[in-house]
C-alpha atoms as a PDB file:
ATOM      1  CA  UNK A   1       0.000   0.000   0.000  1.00  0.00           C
ATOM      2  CA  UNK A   2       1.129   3.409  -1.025  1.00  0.00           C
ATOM      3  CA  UNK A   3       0.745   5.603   2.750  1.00  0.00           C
ATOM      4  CA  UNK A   4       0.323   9.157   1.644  1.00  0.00           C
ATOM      5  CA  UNK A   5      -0.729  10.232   4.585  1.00  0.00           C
ATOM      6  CA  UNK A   6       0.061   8.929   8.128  1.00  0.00           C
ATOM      7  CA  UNK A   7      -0.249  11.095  11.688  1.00  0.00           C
ATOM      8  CA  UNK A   8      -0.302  10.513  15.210  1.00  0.00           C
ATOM      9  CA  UNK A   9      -3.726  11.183  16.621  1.00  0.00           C
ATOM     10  CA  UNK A  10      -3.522  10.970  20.506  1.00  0.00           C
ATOM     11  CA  UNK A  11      -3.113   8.446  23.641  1.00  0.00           C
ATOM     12  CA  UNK A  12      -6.149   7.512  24.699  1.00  0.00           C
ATOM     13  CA  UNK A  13      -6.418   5.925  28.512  1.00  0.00           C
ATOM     14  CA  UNK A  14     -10.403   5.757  28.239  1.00  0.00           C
ATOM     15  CA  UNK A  15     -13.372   5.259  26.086  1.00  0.00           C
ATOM     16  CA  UNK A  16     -14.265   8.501  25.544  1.00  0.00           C
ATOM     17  CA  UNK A  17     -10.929   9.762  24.461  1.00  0.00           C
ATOM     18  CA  UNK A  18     -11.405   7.312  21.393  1.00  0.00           C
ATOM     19  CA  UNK A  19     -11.456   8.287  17.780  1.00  0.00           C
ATOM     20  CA  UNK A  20     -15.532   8.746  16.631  1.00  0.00           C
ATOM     21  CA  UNK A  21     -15.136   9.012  13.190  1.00  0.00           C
ATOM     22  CA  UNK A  22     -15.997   5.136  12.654  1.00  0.00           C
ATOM     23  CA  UNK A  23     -12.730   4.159  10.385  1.00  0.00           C
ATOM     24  CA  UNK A  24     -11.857   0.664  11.003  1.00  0.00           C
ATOM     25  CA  UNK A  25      -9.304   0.215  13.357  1.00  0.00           C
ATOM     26  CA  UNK A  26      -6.380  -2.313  13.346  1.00  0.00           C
ATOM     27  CA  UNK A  27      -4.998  -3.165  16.713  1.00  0.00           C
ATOM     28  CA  UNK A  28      -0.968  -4.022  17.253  1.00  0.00           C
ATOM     29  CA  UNK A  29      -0.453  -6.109  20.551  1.00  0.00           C
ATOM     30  CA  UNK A  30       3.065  -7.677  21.911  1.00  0.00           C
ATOM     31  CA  UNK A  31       5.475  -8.022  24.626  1.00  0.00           C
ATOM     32  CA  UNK A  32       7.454  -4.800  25.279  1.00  0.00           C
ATOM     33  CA  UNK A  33      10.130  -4.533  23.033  1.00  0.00           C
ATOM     34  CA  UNK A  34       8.918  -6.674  20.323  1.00  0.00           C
ATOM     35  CA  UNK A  35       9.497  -3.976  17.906  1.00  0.00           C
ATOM     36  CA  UNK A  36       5.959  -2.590  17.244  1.00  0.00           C
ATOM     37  CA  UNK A  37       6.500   0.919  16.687  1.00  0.00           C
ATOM     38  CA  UNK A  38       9.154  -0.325  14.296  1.00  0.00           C
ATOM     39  CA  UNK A  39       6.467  -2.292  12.521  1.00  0.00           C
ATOM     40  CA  UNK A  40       4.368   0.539  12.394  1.00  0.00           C
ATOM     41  CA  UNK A  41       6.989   3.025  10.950  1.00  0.00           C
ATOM     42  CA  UNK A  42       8.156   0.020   8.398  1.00  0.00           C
ATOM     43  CA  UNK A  43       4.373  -0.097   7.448  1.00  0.00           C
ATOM     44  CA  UNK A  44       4.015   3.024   6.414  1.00  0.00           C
ATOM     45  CA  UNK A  45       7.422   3.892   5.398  1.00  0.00           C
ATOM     46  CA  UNK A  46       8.383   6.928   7.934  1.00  0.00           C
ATOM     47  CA  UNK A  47      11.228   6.428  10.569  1.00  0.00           C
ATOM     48  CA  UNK A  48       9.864   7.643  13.320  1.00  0.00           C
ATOM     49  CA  UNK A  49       6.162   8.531  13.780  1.00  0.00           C
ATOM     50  CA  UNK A  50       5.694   5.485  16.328  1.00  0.00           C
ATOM     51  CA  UNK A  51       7.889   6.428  18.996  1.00  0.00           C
ATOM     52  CA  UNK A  52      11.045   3.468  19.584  1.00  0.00           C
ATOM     53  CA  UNK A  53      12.483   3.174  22.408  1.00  0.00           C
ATOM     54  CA  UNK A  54      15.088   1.720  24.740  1.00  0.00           C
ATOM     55  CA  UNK A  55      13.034   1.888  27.586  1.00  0.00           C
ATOM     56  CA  UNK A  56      10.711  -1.252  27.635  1.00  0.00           C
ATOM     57  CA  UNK A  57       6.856  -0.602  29.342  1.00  0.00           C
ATOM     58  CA  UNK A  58       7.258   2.796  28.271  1.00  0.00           C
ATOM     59  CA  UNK A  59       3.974   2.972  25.755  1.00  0.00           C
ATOM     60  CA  UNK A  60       1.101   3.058  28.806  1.00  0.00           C
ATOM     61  CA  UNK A  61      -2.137   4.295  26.868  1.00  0.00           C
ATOM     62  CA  UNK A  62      -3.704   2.885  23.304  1.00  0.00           C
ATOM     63  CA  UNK A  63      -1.669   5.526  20.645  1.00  0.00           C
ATOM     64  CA  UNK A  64      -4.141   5.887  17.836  1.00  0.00           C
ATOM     65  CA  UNK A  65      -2.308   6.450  14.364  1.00  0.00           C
ATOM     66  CA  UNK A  66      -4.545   7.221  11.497  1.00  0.00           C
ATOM     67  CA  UNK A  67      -3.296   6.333   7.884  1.00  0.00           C
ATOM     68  CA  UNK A  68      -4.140   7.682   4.777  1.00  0.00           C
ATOM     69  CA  UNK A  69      -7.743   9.127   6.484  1.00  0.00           C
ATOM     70  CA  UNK A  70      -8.926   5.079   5.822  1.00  0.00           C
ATOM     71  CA  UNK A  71      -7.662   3.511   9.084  1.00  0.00           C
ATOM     72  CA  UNK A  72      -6.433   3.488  12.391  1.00  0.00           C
ATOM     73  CA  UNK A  73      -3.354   1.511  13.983  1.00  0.00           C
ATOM     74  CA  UNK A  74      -4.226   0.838  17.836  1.00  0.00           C
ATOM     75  CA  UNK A  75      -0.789   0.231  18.983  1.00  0.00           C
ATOM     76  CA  UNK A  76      -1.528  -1.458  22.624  1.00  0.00           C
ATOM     77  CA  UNK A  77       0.824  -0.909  26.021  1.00  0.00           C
ATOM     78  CA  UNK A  78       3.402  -3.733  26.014  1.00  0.00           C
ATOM     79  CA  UNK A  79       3.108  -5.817  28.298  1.00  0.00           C
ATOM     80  CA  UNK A  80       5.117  -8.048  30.180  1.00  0.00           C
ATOM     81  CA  UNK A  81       7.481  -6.166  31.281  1.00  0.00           C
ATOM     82  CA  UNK A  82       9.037  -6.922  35.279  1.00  0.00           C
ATOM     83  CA  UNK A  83       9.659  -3.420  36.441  1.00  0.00           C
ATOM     84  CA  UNK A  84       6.098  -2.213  35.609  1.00  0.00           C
ATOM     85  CA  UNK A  85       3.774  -2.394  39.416  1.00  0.00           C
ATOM     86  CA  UNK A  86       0.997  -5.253  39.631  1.00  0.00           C
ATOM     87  CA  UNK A  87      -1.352  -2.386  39.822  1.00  0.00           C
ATOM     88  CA  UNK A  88      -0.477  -0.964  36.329  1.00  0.00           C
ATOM     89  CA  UNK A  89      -0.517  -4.251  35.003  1.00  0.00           C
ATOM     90  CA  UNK A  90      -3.964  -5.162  36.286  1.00  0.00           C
ATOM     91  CA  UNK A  91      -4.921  -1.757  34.978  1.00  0.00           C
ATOM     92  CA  UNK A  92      -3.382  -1.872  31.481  1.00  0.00           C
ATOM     93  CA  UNK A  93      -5.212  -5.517  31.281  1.00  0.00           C
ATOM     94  CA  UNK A  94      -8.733  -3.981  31.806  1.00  0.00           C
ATOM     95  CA  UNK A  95      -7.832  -1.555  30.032  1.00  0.00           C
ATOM     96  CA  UNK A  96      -7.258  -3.606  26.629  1.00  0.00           C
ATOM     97  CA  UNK A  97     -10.446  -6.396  27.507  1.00  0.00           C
ATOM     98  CA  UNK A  98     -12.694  -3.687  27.794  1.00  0.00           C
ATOM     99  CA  UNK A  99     -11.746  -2.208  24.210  1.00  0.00           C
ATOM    100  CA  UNK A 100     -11.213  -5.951  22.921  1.00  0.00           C
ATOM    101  CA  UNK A 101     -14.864  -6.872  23.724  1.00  0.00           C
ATOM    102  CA  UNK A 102     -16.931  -3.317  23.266  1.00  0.00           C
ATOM    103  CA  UNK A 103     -14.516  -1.448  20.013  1.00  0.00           C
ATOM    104  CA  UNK A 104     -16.862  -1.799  17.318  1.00  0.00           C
ATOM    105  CA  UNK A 105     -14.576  -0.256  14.480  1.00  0.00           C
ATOM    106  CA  UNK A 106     -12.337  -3.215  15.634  1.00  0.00           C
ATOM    107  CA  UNK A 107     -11.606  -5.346  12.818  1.00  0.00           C
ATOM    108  CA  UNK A 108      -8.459  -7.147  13.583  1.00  0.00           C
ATOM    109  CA  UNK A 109      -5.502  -7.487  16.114  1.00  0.00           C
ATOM    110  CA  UNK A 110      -1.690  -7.984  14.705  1.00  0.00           C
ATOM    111  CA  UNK A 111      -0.100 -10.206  17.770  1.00  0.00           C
ATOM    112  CA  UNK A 112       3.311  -9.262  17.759  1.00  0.00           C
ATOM    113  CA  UNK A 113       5.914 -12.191  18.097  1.00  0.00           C
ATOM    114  CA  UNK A 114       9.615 -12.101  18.111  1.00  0.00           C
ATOM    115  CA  UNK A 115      10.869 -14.757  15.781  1.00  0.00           C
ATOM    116  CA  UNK A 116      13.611 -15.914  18.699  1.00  0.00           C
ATOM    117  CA  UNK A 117      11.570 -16.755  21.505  1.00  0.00           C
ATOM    118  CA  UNK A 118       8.509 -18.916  22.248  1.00  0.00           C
ATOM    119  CA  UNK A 119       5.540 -17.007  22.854  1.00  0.00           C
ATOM    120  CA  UNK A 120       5.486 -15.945  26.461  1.00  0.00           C
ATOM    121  CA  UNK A 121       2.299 -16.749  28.926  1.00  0.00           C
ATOM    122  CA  UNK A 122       1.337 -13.210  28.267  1.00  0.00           C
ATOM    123  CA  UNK A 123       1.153 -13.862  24.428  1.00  0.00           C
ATOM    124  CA  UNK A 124      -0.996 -16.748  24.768  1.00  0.00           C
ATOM    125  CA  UNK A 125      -3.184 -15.004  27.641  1.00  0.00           C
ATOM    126  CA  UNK A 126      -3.339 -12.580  24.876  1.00  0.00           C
ATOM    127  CA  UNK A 127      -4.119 -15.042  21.956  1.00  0.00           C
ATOM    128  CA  UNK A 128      -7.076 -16.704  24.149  1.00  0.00           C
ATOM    129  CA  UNK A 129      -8.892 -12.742  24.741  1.00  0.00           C
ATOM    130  CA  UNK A 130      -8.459 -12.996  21.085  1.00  0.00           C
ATOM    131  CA  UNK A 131     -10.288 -16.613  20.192  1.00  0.00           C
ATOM    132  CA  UNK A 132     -12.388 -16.275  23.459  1.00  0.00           C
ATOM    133  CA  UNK A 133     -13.412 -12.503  21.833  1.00  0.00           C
ATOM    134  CA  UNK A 134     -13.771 -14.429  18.151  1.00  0.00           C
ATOM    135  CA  UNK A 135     -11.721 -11.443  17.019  1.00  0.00           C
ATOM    136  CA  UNK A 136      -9.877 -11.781  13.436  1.00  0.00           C
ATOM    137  CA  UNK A 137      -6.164 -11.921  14.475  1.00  0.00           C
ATOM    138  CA  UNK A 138      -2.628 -12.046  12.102  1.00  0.00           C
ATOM    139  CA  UNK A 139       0.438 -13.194  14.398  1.00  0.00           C
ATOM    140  CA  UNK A 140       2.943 -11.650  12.894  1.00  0.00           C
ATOM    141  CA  UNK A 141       6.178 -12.962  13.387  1.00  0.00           C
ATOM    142  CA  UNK A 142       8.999 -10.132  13.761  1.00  0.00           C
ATOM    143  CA  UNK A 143      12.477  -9.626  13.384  1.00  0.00           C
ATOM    144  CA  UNK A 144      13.185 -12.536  10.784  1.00  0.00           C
ATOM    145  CA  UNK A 145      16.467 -10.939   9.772  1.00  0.00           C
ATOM    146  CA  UNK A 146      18.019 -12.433  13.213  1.00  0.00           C
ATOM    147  CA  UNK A 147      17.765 -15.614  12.105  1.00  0.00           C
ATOM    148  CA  UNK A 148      19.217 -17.913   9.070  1.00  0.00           C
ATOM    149  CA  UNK A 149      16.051 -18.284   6.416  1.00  0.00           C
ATOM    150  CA  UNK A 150      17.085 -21.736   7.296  1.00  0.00           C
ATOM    151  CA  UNK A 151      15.371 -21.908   9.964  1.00  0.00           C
ATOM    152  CA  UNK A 152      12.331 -19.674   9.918  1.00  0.00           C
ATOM    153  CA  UNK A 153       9.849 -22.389   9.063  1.00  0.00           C
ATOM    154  CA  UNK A 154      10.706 -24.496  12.427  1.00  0.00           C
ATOM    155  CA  UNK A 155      10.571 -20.830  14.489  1.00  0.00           C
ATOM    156  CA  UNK A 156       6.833 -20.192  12.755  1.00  0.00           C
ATOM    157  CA  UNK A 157       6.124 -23.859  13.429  1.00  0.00           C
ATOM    158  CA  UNK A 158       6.729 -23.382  17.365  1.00  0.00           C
ATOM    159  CA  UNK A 159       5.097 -20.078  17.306  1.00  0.00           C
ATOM    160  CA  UNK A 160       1.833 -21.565  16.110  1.00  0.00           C
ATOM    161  CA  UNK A 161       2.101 -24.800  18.248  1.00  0.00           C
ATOM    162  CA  UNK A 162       2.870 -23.116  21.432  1.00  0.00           C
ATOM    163  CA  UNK A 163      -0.347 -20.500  20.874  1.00  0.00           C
ATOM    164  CA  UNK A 164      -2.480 -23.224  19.872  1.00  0.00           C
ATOM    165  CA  UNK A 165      -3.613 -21.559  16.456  1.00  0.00           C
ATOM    166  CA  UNK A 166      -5.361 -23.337  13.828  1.00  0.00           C
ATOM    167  CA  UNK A 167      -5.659 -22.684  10.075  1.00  0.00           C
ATOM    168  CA  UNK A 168      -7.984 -19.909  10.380  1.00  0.00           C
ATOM    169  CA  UNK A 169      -5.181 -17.691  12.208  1.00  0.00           C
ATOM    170  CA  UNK A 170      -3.225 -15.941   9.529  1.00  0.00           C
ATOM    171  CA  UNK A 171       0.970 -15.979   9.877  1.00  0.00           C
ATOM    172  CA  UNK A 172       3.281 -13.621   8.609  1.00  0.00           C
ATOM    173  CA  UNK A 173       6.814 -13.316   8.649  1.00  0.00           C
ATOM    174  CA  UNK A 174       8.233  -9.585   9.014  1.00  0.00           C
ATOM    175  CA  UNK A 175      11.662  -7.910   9.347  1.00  0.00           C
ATOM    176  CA  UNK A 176      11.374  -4.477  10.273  1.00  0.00           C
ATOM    177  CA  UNK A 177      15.071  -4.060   8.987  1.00  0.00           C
ATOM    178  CA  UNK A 178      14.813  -5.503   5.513  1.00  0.00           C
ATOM    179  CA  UNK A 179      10.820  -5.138   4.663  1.00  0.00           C
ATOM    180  CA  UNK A 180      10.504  -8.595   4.147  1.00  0.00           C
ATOM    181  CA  UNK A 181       6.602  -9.277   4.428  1.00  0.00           C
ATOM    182  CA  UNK A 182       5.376  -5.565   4.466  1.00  0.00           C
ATOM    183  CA  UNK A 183       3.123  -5.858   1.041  1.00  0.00           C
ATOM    184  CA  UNK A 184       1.738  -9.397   2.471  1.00  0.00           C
ATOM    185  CA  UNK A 185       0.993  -7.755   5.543  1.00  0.00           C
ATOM    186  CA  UNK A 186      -0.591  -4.680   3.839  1.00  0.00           C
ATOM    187  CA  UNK A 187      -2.958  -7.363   1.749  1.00  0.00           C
ATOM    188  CA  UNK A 188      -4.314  -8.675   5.080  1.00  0.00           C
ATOM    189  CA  UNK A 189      -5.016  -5.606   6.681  1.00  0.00           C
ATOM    190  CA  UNK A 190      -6.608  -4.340   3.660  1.00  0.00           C
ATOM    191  CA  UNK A 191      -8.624  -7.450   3.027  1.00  0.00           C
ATOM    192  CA  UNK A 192      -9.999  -7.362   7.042  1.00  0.00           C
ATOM    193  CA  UNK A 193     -11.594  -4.196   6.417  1.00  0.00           C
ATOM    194  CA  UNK A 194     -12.432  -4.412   3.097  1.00  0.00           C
ATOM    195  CA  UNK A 195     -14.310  -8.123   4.195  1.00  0.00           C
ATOM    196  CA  UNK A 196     -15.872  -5.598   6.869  1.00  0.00           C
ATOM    197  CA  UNK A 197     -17.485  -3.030   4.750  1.00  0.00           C
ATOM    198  CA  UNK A 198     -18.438  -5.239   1.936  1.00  0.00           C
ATOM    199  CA  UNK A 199     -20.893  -7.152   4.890  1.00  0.00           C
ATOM    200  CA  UNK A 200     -22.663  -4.372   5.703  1.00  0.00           C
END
């Protein structure tokens, strides 16, 4: 997709603060650190309108990004991250199920894995809000250039095993640092809300 257009629209905490213009709205979910906001910036092909940084935990409100006045990226707190209080946790977690099950321009969540690790408990907590919600979800799988191609198949294969996905969940493999499964990615996003519109 050609992004003509891309800005930073606020951070929202609560339901209210939400966008009401109705575009559908793509969420972005992951451990801290997984490399979202360089997903996002990859995506659209700016260096820095998502925000990277060294400081895991630091995201700590929904960051609404709206794209070429057609959609939204929802790019969720990380979570996972040790230094960040219970509390805030607990907080953050409501804070995500509430907009999971009531966000009507919701039309699909990206789960955010890093290629190296098996998915952590928090990914598959998050992965079962997702099934549980029957919300369309893409795992994508991120930072493929820090492994041989050699073995990307068996890292995908224990991605999807360890979640529990089945056939309906779509996969794809991303590198931030190369662009390797940007257009693929663009053709599911587009195709979620394009599906969405066409059924009304």
């Amino acid at each position: 997709m050609n992004v003509t257009q891309a800005e930073f629209v606020i951070s929202a905490v609560k339901p209210h603060q939400y966008p009401e213009d109705a575009l559908p709205e793509i969420a972005l979910a992951g451990r801290s650190n997984v490399g979202k906001s360089s997903l996002i910036n990859k995506l659209i092909q700016r260096k820095n309108l998502a925000r990277t940084s060294s400081q895991p935990g630091k995201t700590q409100q929904l960051n609404y990004y709206r794209i070429n006045e057609k959609l939204y990226f929802v790019d969720f707190p990380g979570y996972g991250y040790a230094k960040v209080s219970k509390t805030q946790r607990e907080q953050w977690g409501q804070m995500i199920e509430t907009f999971l099950k009531d966000r009507e321009p919701l039309k699909m969540v990206l789960l955010i894995i890093d290629v190296r690790h098996e998915p952590s408990k928090d990914d598959r907590l998050m992965f079962d809000w997702l099934k549980y919600y029957d919300i369309p979800t893409c795992i994508v799988i991120t930072k493929a250039d820090k492994i041989p191609r050699s073995k990307w198949e068996k890292h995908i294969k224990m991605v999807r095993e360890t979640l529990g996905a089945d056939p309906r969940h779509r996969f794809v493999l991303f590198s931030s640092e190369t662009g390797l499964g940007r257009d693929e990615l663009w053709a599911v996003i587009l195709e979620a809300i394009t599906e969405q519109a066409e059924s009304l």
